[in-house]
N, C-alpha and C. Protein backbone atom coordinates (compact mmCIF):
# COMPACT_ATOMS: atom_id res chain seq x y z
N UNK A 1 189.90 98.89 104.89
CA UNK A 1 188.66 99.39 104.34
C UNK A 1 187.64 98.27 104.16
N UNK A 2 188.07 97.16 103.61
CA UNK A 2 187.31 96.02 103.32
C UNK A 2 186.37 95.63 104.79
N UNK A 3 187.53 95.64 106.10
CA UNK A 3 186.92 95.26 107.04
C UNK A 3 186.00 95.78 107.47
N UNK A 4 185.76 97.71 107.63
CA UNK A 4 185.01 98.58 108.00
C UNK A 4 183.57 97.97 107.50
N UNK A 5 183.52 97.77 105.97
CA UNK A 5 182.23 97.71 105.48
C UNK A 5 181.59 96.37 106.06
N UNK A 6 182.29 95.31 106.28
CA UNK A 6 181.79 93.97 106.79
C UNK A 6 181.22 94.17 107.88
N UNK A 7 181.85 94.66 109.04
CA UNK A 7 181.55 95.02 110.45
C UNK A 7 180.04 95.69 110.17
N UNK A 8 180.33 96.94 109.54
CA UNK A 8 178.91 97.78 109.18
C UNK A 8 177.58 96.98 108.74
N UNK A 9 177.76 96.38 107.55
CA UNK A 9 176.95 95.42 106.93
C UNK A 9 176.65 94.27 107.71
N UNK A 10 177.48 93.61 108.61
CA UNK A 10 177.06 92.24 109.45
C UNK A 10 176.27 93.17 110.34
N UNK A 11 176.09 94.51 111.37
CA UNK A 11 175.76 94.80 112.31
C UNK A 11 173.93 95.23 112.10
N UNK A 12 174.15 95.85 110.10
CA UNK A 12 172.92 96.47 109.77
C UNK A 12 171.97 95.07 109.75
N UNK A 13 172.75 93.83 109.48
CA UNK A 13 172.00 92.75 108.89
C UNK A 13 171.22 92.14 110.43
N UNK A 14 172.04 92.17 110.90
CA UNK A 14 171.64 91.82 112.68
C UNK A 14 170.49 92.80 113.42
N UNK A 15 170.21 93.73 112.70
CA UNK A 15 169.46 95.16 113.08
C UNK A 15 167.74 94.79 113.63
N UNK A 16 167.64 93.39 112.93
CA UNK A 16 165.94 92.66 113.15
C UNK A 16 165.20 92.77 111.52
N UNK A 17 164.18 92.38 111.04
CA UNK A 17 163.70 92.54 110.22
C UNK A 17 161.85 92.99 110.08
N UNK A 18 162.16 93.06 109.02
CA UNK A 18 160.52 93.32 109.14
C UNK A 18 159.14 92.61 108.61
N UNK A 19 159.68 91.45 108.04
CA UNK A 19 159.02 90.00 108.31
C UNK A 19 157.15 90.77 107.80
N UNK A 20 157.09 91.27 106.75
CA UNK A 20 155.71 91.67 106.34
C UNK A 20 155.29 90.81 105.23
N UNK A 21 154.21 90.58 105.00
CA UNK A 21 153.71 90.10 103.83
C UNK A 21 153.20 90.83 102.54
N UNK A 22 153.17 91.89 102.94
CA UNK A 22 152.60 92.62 101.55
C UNK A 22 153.74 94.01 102.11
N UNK A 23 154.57 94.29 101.16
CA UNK A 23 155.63 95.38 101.63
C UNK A 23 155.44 96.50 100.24
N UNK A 24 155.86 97.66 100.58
CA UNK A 24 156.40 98.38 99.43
C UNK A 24 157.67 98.80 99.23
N UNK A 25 158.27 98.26 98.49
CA UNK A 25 159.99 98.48 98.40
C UNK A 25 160.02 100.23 97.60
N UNK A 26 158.95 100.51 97.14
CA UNK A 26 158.84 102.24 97.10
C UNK A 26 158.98 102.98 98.42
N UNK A 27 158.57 102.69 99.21
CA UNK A 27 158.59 103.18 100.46
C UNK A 27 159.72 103.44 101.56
N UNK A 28 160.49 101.83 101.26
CA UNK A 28 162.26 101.96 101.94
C UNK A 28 162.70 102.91 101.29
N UNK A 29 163.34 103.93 101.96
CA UNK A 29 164.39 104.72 101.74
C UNK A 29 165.50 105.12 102.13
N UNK A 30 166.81 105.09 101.39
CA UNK A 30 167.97 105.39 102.13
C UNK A 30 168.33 106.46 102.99
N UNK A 31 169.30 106.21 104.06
CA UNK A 31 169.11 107.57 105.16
C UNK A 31 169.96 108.78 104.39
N UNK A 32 169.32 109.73 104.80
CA UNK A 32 169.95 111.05 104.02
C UNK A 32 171.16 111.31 104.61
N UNK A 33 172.24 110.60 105.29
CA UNK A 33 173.46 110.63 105.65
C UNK A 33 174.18 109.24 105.58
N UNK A 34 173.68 108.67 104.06
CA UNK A 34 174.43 107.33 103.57
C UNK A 34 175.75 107.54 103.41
N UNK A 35 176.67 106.98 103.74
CA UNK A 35 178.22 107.19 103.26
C UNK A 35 178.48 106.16 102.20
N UNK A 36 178.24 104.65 102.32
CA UNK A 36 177.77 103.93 101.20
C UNK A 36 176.99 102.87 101.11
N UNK A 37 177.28 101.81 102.42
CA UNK A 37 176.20 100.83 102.01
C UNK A 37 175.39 100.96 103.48
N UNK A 38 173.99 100.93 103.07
CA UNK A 38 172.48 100.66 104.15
C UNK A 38 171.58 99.31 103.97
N UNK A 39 171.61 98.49 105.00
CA UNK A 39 170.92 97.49 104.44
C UNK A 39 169.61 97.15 105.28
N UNK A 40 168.65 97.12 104.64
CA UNK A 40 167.11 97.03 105.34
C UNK A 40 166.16 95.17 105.17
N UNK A 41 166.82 94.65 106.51
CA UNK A 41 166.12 93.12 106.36
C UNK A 41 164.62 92.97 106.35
N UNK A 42 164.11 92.51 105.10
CA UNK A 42 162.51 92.36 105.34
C UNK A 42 162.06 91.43 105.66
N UNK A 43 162.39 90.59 105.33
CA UNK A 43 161.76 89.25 105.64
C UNK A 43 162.93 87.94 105.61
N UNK A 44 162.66 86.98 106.92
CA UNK A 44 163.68 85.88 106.60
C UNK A 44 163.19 84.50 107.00
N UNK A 45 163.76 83.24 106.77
CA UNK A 45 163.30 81.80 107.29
C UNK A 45 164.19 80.85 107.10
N UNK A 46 164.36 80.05 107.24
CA UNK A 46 165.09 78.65 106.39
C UNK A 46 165.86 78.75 105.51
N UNK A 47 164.57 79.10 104.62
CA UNK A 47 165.36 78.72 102.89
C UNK A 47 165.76 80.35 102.47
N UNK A 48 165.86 81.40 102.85
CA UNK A 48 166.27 82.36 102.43
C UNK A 48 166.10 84.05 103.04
N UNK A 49 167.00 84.81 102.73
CA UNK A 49 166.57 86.03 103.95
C UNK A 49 166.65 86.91 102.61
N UNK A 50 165.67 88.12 102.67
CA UNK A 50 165.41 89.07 101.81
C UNK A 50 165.87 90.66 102.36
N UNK A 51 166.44 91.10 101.58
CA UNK A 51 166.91 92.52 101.60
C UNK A 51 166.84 93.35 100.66
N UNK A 52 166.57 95.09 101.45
CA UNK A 52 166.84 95.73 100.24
C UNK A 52 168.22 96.39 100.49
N UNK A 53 168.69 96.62 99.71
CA UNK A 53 170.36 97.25 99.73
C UNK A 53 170.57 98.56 98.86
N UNK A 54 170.82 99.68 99.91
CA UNK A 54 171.57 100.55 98.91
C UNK A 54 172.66 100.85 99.00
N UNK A 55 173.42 101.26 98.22
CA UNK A 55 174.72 101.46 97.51
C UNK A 55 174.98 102.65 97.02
N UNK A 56 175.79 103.69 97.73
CA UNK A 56 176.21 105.06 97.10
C UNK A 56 177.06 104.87 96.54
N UNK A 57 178.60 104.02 96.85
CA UNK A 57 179.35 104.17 96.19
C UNK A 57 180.02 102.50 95.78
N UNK A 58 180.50 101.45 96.44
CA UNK A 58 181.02 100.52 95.71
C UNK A 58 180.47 99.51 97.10
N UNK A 59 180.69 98.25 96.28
CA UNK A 59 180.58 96.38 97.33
C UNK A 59 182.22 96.20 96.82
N UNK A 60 182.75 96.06 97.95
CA UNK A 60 184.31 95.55 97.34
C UNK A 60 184.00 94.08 97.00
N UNK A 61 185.22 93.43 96.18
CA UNK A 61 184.89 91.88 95.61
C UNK A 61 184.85 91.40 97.18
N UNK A 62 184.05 90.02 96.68
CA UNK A 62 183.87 89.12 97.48
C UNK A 62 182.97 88.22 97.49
N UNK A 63 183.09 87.23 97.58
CA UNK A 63 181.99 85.62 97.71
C UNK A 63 181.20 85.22 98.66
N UNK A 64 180.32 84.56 98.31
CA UNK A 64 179.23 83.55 99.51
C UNK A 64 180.00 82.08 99.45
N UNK A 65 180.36 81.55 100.12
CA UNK A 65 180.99 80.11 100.27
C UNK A 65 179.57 79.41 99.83
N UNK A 66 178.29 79.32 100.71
CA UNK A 66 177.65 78.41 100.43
C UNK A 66 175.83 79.41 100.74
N UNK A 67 176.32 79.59 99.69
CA UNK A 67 174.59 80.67 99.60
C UNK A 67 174.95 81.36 98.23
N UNK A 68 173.43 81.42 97.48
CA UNK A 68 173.36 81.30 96.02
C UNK A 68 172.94 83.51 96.45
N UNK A 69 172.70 84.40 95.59
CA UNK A 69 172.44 85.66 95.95
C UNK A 69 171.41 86.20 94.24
N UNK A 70 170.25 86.40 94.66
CA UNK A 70 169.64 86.77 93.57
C UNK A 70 169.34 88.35 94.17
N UNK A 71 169.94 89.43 92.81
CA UNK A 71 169.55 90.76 92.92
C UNK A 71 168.39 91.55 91.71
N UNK A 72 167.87 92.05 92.37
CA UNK A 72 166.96 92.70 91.19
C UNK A 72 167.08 94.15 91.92
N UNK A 73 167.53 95.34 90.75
CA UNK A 73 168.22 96.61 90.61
C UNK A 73 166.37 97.09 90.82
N UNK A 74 166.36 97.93 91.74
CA UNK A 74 165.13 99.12 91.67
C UNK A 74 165.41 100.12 90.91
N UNK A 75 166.63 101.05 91.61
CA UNK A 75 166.87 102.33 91.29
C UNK A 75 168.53 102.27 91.15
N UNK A 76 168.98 103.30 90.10
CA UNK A 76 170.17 103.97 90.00
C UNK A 76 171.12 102.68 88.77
N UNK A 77 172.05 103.19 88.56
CA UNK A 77 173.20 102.28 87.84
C UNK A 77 174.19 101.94 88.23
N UNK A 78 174.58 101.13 87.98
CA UNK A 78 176.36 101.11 88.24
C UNK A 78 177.26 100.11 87.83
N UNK A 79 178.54 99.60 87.63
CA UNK A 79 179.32 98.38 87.19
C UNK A 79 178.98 97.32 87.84
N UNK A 80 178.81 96.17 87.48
CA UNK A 80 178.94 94.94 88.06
C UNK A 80 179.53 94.05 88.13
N UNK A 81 180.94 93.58 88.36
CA UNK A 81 181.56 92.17 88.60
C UNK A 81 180.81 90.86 88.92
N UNK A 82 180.61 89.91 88.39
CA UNK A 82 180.19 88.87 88.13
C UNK A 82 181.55 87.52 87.56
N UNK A 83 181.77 87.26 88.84
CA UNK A 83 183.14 86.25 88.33
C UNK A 83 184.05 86.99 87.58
N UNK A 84 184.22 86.41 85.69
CA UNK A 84 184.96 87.20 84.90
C UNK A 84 184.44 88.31 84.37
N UNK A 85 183.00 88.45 84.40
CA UNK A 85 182.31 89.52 83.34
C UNK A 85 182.22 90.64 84.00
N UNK A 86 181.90 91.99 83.22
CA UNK A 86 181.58 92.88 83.46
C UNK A 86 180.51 93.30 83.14
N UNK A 87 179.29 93.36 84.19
CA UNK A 87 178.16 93.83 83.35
C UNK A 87 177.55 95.35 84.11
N UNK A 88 176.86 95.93 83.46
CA UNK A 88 176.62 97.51 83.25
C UNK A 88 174.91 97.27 83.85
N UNK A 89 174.73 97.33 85.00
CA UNK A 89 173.20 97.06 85.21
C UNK A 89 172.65 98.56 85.76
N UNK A 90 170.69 98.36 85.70
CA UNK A 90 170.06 99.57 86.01
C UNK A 90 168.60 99.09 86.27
N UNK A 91 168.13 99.82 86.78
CA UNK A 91 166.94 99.65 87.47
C UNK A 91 166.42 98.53 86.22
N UNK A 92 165.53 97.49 87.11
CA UNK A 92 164.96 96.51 86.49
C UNK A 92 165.36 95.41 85.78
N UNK A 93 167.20 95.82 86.44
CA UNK A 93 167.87 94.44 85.87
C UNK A 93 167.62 93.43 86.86
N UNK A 94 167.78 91.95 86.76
CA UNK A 94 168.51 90.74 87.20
C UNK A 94 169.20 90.09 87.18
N UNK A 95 170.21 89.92 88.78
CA UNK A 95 171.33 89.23 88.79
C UNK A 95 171.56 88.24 89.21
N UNK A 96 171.75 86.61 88.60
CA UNK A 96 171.90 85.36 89.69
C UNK A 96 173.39 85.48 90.03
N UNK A 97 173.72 85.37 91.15
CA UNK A 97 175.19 85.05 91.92
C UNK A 97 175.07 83.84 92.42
N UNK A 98 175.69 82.65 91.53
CA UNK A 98 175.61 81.65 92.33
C UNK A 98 176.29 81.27 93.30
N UNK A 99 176.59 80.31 94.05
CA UNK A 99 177.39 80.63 95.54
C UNK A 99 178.68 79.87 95.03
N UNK A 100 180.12 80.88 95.60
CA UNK A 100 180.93 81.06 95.24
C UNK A 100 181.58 81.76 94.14
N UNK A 101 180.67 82.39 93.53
CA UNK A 101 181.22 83.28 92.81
C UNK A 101 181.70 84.77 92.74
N UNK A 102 182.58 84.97 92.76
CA UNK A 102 183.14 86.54 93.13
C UNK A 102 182.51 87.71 92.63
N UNK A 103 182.01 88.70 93.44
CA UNK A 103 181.31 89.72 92.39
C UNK A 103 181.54 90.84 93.41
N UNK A 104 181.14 92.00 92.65
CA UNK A 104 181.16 93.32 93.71
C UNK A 104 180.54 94.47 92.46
N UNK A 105 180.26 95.72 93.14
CA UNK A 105 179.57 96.60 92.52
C UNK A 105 180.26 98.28 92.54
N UNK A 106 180.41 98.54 91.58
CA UNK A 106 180.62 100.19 91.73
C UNK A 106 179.57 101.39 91.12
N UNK A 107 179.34 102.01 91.91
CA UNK A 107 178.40 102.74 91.17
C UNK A 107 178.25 103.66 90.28
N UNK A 108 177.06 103.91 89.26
CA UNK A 108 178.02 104.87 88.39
C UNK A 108 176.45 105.87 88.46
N UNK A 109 175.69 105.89 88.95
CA UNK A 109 174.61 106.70 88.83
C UNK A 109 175.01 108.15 90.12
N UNK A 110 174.25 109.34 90.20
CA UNK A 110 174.37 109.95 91.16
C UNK A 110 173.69 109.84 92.51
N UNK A 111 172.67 109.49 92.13
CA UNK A 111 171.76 108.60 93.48
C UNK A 111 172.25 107.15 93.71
N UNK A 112 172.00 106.72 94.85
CA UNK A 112 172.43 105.32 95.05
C UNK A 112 171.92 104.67 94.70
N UNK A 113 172.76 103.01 94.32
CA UNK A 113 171.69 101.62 93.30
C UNK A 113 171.17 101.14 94.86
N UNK A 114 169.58 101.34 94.38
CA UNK A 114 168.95 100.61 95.58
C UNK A 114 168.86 98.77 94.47
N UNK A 115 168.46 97.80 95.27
CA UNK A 115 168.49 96.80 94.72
C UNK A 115 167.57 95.74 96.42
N UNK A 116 166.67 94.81 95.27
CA UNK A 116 166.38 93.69 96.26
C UNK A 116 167.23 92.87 96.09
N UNK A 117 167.76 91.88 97.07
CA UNK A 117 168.69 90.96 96.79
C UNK A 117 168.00 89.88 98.19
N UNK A 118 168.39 88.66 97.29
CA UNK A 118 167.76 87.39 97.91
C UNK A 118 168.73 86.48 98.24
N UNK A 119 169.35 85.92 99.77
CA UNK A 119 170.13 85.41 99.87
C UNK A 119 169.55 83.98 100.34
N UNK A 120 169.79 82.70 99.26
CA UNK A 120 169.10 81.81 99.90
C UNK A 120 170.44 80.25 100.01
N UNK A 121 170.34 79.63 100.83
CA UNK A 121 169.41 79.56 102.07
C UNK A 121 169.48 81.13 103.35
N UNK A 122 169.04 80.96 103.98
CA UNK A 122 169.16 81.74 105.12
C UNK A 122 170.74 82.41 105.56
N UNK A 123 170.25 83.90 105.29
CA UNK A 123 171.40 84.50 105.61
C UNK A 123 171.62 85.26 106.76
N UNK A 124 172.80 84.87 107.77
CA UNK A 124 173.20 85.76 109.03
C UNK A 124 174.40 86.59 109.16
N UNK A 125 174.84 86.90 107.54
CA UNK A 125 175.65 87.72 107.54
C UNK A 125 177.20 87.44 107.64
N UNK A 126 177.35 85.89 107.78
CA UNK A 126 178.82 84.92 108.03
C UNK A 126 178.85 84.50 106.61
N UNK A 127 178.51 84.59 105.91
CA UNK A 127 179.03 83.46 104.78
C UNK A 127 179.72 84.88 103.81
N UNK A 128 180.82 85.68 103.85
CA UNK A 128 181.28 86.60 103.22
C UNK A 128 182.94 85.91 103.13
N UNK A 129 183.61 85.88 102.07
CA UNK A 129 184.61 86.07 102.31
C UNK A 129 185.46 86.46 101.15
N UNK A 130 186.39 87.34 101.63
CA UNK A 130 187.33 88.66 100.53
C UNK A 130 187.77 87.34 99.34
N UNK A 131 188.08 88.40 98.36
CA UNK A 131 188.66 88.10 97.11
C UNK A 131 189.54 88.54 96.54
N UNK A 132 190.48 87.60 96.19
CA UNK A 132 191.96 89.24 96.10
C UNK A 132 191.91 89.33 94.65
């Protein structure tokens, strides 16, 4: 199962981006045949690649070896793993993941947690790896 979602997620991340300067993250919307995770690249460079991410149902654990991950929650709720903690986030929260730290998400809202998330330096979708 773990592998399915990687494959999915490395292929959506590879998909091209959309590299705009003035965007509306009101406007991305998830496809009405989400099973769980959709990921929409907006903009990327050097020092960091930007996404929005939604989430119907869970991120299994897992780490960035060497890339730091900042999320800010738009829409919906759900659990959050953060190393040891457990935190309970919802639209208009913020999350620093610094790199190497284990985290994953389950959702607890009925719509999916959309979320911006900032992977910096520059992300191509390799720096993932499981957490037992």
């Amino acid at each position: 199962m773990k592998e399915k979602w990687i494959v999915v997620l490395l292929g959506i991340i590879g998909a091209g981006s959309v590299n705009a300067e003035k965007l509306s993250l009101a406007e991305i919307k998830a496809p009405d045949n989400l099973e769980n995770i959709h990921v929409v690249k907006i903009a990327s460079d050097k020092n960091a690649s930007d996404f929005v991410v939604f989430v119907k149902q869970q991120v299994p654990l897992h780490k960035h070896v060497s890339h730091s991950e900042s999320l800010f929650v738009l829409e919906g709720t759900g659990t959050f793993r953060l190393g040891d903690k457990t935190l309970t986030i919802g639209a208009g929260d913020y999350v620093k993941i610094p790199e190497g730290t284990p985290h994953s998400l389950k959702v607890t809202s009925a719509t999916p947690l959309k979320a911006l998330s900032i992977q910096a330096p520059e992300f191509f979708g390799k720096d993932r790896a499981s957490v037992n």
